[in-house]
N, C-alpha and C. Protein backbone atom coordinates (compact mmCIF):
# COMPACT_ATOMS: atom_id res chain seq x y z
N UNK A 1 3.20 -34.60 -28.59
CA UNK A 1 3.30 -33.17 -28.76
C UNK A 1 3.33 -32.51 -27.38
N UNK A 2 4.20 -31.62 -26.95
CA UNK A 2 4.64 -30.60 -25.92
C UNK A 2 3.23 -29.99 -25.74
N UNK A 3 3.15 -29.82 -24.51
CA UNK A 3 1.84 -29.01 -24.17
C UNK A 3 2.68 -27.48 -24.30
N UNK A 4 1.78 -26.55 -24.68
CA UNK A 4 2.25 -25.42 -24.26
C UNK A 4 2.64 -24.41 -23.11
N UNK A 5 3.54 -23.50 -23.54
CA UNK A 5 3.76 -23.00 -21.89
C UNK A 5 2.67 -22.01 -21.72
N UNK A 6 2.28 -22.21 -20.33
CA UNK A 6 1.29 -21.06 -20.27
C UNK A 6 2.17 -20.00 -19.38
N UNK A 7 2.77 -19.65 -19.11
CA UNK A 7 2.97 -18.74 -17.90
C UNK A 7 3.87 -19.40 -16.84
N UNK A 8 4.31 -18.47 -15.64
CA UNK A 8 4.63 -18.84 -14.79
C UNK A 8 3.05 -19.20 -13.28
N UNK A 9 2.99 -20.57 -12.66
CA UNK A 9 2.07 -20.20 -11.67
C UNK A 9 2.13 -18.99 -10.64
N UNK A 10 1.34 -18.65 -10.51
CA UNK A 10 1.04 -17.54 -9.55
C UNK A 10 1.29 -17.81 -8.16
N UNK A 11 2.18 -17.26 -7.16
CA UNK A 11 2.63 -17.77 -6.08
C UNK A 11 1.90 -17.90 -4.55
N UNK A 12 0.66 -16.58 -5.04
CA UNK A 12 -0.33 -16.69 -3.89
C UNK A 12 -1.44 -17.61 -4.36
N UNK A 13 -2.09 -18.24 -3.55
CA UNK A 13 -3.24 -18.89 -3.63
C UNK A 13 -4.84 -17.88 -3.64
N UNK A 14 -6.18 -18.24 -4.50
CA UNK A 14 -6.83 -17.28 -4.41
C UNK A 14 -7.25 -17.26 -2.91
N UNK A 15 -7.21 -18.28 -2.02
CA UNK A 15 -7.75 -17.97 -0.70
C UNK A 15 -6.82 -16.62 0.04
N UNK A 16 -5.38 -17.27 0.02
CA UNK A 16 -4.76 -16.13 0.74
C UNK A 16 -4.74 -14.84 -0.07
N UNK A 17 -5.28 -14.22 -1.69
CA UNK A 17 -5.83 -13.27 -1.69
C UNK A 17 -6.91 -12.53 -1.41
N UNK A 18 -7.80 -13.44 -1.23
CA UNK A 18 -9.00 -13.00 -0.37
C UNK A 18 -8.65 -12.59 1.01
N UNK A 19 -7.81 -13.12 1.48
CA UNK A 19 -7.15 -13.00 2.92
C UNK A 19 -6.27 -10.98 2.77
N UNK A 20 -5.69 -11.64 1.97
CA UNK A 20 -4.99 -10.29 1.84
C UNK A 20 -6.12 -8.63 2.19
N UNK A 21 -7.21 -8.95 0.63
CA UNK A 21 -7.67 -8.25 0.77
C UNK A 21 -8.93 -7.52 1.92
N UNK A 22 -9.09 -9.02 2.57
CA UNK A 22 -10.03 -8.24 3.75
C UNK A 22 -9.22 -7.70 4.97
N UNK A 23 -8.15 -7.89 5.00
CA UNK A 23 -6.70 -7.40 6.24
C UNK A 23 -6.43 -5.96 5.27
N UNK A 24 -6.63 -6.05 4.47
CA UNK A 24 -6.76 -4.33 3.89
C UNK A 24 -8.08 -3.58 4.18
N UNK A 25 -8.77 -4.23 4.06
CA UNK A 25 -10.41 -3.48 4.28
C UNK A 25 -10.43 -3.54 5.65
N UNK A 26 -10.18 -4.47 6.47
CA UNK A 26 -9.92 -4.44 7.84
C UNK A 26 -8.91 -3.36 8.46
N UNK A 27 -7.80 -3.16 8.07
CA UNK A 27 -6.97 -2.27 8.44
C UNK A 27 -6.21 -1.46 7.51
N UNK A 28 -7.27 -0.40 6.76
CA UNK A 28 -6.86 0.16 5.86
C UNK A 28 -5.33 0.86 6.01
N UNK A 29 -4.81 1.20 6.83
CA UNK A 29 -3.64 2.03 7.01
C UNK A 29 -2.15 0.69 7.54
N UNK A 30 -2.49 -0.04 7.28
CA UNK A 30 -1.24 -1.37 7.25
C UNK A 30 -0.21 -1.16 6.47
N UNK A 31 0.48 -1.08 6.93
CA UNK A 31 2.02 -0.80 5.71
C UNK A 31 2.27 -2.06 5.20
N UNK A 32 3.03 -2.35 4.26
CA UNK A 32 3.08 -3.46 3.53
C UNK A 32 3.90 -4.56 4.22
N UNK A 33 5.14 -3.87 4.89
CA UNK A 33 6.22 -4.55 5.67
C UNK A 33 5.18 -5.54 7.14
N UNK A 34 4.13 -5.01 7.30
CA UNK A 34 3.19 -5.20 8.52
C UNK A 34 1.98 -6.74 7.68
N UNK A 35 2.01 -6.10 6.73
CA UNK A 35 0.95 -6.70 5.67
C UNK A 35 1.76 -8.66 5.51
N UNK A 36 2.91 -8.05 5.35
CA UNK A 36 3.52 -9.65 4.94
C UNK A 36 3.79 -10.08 6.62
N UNK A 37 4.44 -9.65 7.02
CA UNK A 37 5.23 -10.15 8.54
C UNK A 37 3.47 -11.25 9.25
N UNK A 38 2.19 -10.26 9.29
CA UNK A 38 1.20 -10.61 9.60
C UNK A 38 0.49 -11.90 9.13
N UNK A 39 0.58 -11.98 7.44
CA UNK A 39 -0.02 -13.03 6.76
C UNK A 39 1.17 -13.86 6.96
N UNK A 40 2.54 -14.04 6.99
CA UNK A 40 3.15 -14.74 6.47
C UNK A 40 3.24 -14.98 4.81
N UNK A 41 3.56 -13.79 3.82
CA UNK A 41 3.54 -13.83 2.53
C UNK A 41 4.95 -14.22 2.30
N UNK A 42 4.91 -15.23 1.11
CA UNK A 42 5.84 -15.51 0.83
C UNK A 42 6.77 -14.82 -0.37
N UNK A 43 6.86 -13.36 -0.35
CA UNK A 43 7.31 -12.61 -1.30
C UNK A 43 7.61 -11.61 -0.48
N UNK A 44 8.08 -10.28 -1.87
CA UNK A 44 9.27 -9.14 -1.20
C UNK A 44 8.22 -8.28 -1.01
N UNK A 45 8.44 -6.90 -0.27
CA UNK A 45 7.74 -5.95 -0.66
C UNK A 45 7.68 -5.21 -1.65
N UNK A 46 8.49 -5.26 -2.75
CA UNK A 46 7.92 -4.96 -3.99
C UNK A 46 7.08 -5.44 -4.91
N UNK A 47 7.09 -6.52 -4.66
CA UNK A 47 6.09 -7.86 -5.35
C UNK A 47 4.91 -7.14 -4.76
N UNK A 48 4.28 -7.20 -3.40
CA UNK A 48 3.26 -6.79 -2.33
C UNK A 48 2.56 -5.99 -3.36
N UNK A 49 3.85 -4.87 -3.15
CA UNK A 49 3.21 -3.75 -4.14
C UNK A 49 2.31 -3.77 -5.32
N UNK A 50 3.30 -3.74 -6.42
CA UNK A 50 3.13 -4.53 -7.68
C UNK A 50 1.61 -5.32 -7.46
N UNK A 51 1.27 -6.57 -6.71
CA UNK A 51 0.25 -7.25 -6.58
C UNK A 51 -0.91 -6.23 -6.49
N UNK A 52 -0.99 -5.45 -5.06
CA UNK A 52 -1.84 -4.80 -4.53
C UNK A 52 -2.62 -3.77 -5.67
N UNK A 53 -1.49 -3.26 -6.02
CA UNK A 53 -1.69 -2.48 -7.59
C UNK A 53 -3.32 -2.85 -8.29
N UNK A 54 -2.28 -4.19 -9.11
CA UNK A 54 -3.42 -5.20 -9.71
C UNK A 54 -4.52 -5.71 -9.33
N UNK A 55 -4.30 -5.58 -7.85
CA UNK A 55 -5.64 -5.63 -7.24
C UNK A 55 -6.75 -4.54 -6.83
N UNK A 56 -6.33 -3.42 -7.28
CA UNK A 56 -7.15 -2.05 -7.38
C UNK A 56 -6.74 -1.10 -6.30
N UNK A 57 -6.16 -1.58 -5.13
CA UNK A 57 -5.73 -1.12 -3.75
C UNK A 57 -4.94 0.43 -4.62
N UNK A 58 -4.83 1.59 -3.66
CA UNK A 58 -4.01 2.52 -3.97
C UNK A 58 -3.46 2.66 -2.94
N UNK A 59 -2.07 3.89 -3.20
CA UNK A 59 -1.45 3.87 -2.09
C UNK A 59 -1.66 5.43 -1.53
N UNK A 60 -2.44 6.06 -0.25
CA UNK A 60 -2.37 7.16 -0.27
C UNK A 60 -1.04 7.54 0.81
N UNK A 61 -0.50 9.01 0.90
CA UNK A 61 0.47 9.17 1.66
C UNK A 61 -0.02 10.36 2.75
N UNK A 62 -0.04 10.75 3.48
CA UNK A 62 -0.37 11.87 4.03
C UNK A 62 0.91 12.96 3.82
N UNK A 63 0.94 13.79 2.92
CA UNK A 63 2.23 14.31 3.28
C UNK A 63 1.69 15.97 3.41
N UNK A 64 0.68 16.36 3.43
CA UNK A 64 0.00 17.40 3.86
C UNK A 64 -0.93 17.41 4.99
N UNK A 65 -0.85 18.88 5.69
CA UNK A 65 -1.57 18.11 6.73
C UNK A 65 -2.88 19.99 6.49
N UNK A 66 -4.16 19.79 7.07
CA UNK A 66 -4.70 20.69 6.93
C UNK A 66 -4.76 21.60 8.26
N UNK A 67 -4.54 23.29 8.17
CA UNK A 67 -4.86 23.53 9.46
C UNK A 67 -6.40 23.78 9.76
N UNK A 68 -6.88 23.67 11.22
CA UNK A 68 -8.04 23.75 11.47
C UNK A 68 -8.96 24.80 11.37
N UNK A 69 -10.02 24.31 10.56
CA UNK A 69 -10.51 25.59 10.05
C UNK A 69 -10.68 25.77 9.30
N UNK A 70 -9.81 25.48 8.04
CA UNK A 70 -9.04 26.22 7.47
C UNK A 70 -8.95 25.89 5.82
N UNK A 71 -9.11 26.25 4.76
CA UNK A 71 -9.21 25.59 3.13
C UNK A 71 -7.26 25.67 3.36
N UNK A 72 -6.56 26.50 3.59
CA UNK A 72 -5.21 26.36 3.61
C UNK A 72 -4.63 25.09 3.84
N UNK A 73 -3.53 24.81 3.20
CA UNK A 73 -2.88 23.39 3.41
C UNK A 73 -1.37 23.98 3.99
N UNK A 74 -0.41 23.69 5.10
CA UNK A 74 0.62 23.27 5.57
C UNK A 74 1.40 22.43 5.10
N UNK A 75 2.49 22.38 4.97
CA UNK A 75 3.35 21.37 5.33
C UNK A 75 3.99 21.23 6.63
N UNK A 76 4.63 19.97 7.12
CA UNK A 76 5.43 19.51 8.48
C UNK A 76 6.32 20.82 8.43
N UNK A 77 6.81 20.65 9.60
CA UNK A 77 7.67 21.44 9.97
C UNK A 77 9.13 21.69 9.11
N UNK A 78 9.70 22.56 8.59
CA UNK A 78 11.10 22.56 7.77
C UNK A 78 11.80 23.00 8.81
N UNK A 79 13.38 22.98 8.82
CA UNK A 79 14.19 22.57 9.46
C UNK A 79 14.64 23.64 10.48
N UNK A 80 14.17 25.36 10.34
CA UNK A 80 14.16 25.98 10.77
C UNK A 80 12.76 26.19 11.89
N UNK A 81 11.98 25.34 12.20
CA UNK A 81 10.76 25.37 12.87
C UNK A 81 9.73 26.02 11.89
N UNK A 82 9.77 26.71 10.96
CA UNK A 82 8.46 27.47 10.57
C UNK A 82 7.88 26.35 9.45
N UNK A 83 6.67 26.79 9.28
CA UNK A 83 5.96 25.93 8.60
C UNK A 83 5.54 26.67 7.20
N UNK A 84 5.62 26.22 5.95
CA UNK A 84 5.74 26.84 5.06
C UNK A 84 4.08 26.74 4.27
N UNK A 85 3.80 27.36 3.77
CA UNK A 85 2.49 27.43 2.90
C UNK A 85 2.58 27.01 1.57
N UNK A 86 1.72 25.99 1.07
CA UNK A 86 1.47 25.50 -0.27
C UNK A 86 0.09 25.90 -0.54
N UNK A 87 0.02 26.21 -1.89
CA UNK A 87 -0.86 27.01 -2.04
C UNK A 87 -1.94 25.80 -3.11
């Protein structure tokens, strides 16, 4: 009798996820492209993703910046130099 299929194996090992995740706690602001080139991962950066996910990691972005002082939020500069207000 055929054993059953379980799945596909999983391509990282649990050591090199442990690895992963302390090079995140170590350098929280690592981009992913930095993340593989560094470990040597053997996958894409969407996989990375996807993984990191499952592993609780989030992704934050800075795309606001605060002025000093200030409860007001900015955005970067728009294309005319002025800086516009989000409220």
């Amino acid at each position: 009798m055929p054993t059953p299929y379980k799945g596909r194996l999983p391509r990282l090992s649990e050591s090199t996820l442990d690895e992963i995740r302390l090079t995140i706690n170590v350098f929280p602001d690592i981009t992913l492209i930095e993340l593989i080139e560094n470990l040597s991962l053997p996958i894409k950066k969407s996989q990375l993703s996807k993984l990191l996910i499952k592993l609780g990691f989030s992704f934050k972005r800075r795309l606001f910046i605060r002025k000093s002082n200030s409860g007001e939020m900015f955005n970067r500069k728009v294309s005319n130099g002025k800086k516009r207000k989000v409220h």
